[in-house]
Protein backbone atom coordinates (compact mmCIF):
# COMPACT_ATOMS: atom_id res chain seq x y z
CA UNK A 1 -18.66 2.33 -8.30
CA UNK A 2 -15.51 4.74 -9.20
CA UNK A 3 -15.51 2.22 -12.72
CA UNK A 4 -19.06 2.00 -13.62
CA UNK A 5 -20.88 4.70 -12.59
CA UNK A 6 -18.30 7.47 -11.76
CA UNK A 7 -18.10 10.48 -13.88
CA UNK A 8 -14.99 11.44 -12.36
CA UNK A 9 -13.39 7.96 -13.91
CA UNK A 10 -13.43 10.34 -17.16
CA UNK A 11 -10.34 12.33 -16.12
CA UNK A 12 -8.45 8.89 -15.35
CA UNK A 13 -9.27 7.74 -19.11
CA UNK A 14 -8.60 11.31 -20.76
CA UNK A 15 -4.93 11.58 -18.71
CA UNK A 16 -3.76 8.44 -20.27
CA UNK A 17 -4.80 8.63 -23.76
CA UNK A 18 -2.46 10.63 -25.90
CA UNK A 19 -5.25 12.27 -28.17
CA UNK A 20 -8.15 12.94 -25.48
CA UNK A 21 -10.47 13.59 -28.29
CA UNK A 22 -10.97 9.69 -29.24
CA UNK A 23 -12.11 9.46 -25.70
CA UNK A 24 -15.19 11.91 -26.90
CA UNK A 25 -15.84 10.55 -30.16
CA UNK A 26 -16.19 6.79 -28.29
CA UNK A 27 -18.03 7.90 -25.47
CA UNK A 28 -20.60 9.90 -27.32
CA UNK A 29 -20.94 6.75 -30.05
CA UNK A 30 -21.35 4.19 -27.11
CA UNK A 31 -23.84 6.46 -25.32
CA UNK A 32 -26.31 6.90 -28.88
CA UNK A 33 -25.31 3.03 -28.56
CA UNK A 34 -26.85 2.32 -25.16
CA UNK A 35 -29.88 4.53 -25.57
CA UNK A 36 -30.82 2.37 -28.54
CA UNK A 37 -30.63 -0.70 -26.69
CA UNK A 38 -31.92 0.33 -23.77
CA UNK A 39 -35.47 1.93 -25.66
CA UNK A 40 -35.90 -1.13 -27.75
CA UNK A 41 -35.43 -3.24 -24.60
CA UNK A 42 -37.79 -0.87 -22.36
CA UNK A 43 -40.33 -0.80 -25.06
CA UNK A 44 -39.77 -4.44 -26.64
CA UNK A 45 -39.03 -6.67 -23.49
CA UNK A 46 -40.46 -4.53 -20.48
CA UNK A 47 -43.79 -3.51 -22.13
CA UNK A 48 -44.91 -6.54 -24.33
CA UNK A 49 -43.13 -9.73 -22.56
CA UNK A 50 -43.54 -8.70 -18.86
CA UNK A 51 -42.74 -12.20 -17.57
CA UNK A 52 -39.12 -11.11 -19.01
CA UNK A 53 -38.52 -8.44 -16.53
CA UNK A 54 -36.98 -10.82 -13.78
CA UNK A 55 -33.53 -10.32 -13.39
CA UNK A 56 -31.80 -11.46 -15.56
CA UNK A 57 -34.37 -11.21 -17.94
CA UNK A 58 -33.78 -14.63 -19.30
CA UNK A 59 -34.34 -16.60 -15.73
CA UNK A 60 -37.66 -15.67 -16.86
CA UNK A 61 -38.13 -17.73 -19.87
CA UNK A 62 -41.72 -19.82 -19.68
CA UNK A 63 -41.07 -23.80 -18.37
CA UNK A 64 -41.54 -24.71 -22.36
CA UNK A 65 -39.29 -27.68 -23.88
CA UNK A 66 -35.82 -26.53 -24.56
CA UNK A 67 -36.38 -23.63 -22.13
CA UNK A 68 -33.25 -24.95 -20.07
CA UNK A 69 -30.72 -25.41 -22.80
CA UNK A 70 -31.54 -21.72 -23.37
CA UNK A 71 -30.98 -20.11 -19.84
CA UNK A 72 -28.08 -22.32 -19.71
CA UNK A 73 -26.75 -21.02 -22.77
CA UNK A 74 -27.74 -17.50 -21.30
CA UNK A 75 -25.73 -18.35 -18.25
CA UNK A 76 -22.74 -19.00 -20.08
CA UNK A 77 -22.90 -15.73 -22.00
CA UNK A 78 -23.88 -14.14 -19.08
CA UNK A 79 -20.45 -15.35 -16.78
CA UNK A 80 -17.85 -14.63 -19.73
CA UNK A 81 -19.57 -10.68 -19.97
CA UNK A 82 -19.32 -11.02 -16.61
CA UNK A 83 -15.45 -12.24 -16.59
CA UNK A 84 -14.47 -9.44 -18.76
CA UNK A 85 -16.58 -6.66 -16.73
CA UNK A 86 -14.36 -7.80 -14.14
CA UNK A 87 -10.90 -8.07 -15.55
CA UNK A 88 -11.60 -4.49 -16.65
CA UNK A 89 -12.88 -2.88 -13.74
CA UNK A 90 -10.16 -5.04 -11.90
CA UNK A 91 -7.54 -3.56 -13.46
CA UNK A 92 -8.75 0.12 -13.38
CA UNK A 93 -9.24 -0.43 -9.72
CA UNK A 94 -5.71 -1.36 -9.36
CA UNK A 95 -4.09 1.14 -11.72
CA UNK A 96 -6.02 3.83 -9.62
CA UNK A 97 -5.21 1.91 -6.42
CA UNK A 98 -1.16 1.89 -7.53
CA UNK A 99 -0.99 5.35 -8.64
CA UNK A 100 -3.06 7.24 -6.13
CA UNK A 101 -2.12 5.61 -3.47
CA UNK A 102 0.87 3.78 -3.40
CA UNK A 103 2.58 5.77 -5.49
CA UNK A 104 1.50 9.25 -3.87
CA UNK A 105 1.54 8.24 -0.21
CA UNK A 106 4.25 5.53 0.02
CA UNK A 107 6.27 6.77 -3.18
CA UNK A 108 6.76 4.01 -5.09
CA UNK A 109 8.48 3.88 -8.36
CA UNK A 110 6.27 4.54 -11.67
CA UNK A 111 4.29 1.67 -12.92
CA UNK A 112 6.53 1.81 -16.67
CA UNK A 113 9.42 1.33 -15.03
CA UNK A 114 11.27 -2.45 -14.67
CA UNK A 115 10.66 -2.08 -10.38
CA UNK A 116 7.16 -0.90 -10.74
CA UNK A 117 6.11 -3.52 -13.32
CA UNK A 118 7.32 -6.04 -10.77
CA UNK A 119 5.09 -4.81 -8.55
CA UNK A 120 2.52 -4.66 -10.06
CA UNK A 121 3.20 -8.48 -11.24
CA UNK A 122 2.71 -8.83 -7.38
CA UNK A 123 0.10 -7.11 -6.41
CA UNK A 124 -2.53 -7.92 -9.20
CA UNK A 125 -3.02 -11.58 -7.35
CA UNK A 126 -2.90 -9.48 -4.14
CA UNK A 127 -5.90 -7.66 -5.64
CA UNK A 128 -7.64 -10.74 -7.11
CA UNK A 129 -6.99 -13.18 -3.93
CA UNK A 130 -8.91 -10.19 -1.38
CA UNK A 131 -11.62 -9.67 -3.78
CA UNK A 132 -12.38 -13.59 -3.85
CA UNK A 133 -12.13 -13.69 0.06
CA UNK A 134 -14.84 -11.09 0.55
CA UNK A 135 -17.20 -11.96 -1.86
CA UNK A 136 -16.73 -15.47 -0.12
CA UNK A 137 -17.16 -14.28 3.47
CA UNK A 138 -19.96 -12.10 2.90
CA UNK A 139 -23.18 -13.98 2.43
CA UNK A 140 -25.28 -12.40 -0.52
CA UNK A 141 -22.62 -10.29 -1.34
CA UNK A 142 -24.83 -9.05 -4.62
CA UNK A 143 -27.74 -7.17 -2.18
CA UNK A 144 -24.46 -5.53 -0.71
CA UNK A 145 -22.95 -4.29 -3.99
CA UNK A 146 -26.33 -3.21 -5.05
CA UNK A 147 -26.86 -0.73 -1.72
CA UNK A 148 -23.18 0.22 -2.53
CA UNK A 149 -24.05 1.58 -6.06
CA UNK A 150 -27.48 2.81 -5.08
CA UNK A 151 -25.45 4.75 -2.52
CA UNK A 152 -22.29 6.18 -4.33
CA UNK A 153 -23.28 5.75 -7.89
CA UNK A 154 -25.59 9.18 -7.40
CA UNK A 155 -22.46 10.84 -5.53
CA UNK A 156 -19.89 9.82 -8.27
CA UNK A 157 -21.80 10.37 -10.89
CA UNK A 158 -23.56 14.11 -9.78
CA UNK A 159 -21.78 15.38 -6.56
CA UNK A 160 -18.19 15.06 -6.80
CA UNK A 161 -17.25 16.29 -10.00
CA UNK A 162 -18.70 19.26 -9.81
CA UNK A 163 -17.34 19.81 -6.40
CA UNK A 164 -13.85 19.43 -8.17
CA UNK A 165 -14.02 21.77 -10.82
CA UNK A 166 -15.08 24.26 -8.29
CA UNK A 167 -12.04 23.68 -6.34
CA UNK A 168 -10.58 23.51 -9.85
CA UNK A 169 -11.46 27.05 -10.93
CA UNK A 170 -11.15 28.29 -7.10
CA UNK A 171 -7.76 27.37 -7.35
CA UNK A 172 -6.96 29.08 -10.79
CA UNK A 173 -8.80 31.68 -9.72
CA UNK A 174 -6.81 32.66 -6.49
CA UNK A 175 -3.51 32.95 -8.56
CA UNK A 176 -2.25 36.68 -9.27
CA UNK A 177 -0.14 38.16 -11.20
CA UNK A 178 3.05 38.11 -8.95
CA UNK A 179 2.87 34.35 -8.20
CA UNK A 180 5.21 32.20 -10.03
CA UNK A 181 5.24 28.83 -11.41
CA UNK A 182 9.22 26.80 -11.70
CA UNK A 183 8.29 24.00 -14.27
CA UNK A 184 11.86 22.84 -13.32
CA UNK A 185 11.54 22.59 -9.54
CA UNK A 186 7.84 22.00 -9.76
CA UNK A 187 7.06 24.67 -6.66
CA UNK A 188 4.89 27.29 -7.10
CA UNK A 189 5.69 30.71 -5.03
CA UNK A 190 2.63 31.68 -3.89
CA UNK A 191 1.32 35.22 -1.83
CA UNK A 192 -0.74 33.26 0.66
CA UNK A 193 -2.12 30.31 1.48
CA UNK A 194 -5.13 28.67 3.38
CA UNK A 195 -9.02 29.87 3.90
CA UNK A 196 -7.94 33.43 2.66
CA UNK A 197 -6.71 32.25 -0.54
CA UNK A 198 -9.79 29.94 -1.41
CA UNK A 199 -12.26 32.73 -0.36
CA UNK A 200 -10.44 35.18 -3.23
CA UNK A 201 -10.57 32.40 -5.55
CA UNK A 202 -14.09 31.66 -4.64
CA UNK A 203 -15.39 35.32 -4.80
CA UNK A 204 -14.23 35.69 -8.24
CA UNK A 205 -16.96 33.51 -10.02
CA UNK A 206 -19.11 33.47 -6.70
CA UNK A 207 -22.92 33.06 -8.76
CA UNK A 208 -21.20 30.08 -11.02
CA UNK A 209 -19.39 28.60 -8.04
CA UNK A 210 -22.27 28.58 -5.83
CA UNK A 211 -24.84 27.69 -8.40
């Protein structure tokens, strides 16, 4: 969910590039992309070849001679995409996995370094072997993924970021003009803290916050 459909996945992608704006120019190119495809599917596949709207679309190729040797050939296509899609996601989920939580609770080295690349040598097949055992335990593991996306997609996507850039701008918005910042020591010497500090920040922008 946090790889496919979250819009918060964004700020993981833009804090590792080193010029954010290719991020943009790709991401608006794929997206003219996708509507394309998508419209000449919708309007192509969906409207004048209903019998093509099973999923996949090409399980529902009419019992004509040869019809095999092409969802076969469909299936193959289909289970390399599929390979990628998951070495991909895979490794986002355990870059995000490493460095949000193992590295932030349990403090362990950074991934460039010789340790941390060690590690991570490790736990990749740590990763890979738990993935294979639950989508082997759990019977029709694909109706479960779906109500999982259904479910969090929406709230990735639409909820949570815009929650965070109102704790964002709450936050920037508390500071005043005696608090100081130590780029050295990395502490911040702040007036006060807790509920009293997020209501100032809050009331300062309280129409766009709330809004």
């Amino acid at each position: 969910v946090f790889a496919y459909g979250g819009a918060t996945l964004f700020n993981e992608l833009m804090a590792e590039m080193r010029r954010p704006m290719d991020f943009w120019k790709g991401f608006v190119i794929a997206e003219i992309f996708i509507y394309v495809c998508y419209l000449v599917n919708g309007m192509v596949v969906y409207a004048a070849q209903g019998q093509f709207t099973y999923n996949p679309a090409y399980e529902g190729i009419p019992n004509t001679p040869g019809a095999y040797r092409y969802q076969t050939v469909c299936n193959a296509l289909s289970f390399v995409t599929g390979a990628i899609a998951a070495l991909l996601y895979g490794n986002i989920g355990v870059k995000v996995f490493y460095s949000s939580v193992m590295r932030d609770l349990f403090h362990f080295p950074p991934l460039d370094s010789k340790i941390g690349k060690w590690i991570w040598v490790v736990v990749v097949p740590i990763y890979w072997i738990l993935a294979w055992i639950v989508a082997a335990a759990i019977p029709q593991i694909s109706n479960l993924t779906s109500f999982v996306g259904a479910a969090c997609i929406l709230q990735f996507s639409y909820t949570f970021p815009p929650l965070l850039l109102v704790g964002y701008h709450v936050q920037k918005d508390a500071m005043l003009p005696e608090e100081q910042f130590n780029p050295r020591t990395g502490i911040a010497q702040r007036v006060d803290h807790g509920v009293k500090r997020w209501i100032r920040g809050y009331k300062k922008k309280f129409w766009w916050n709330t809004f």
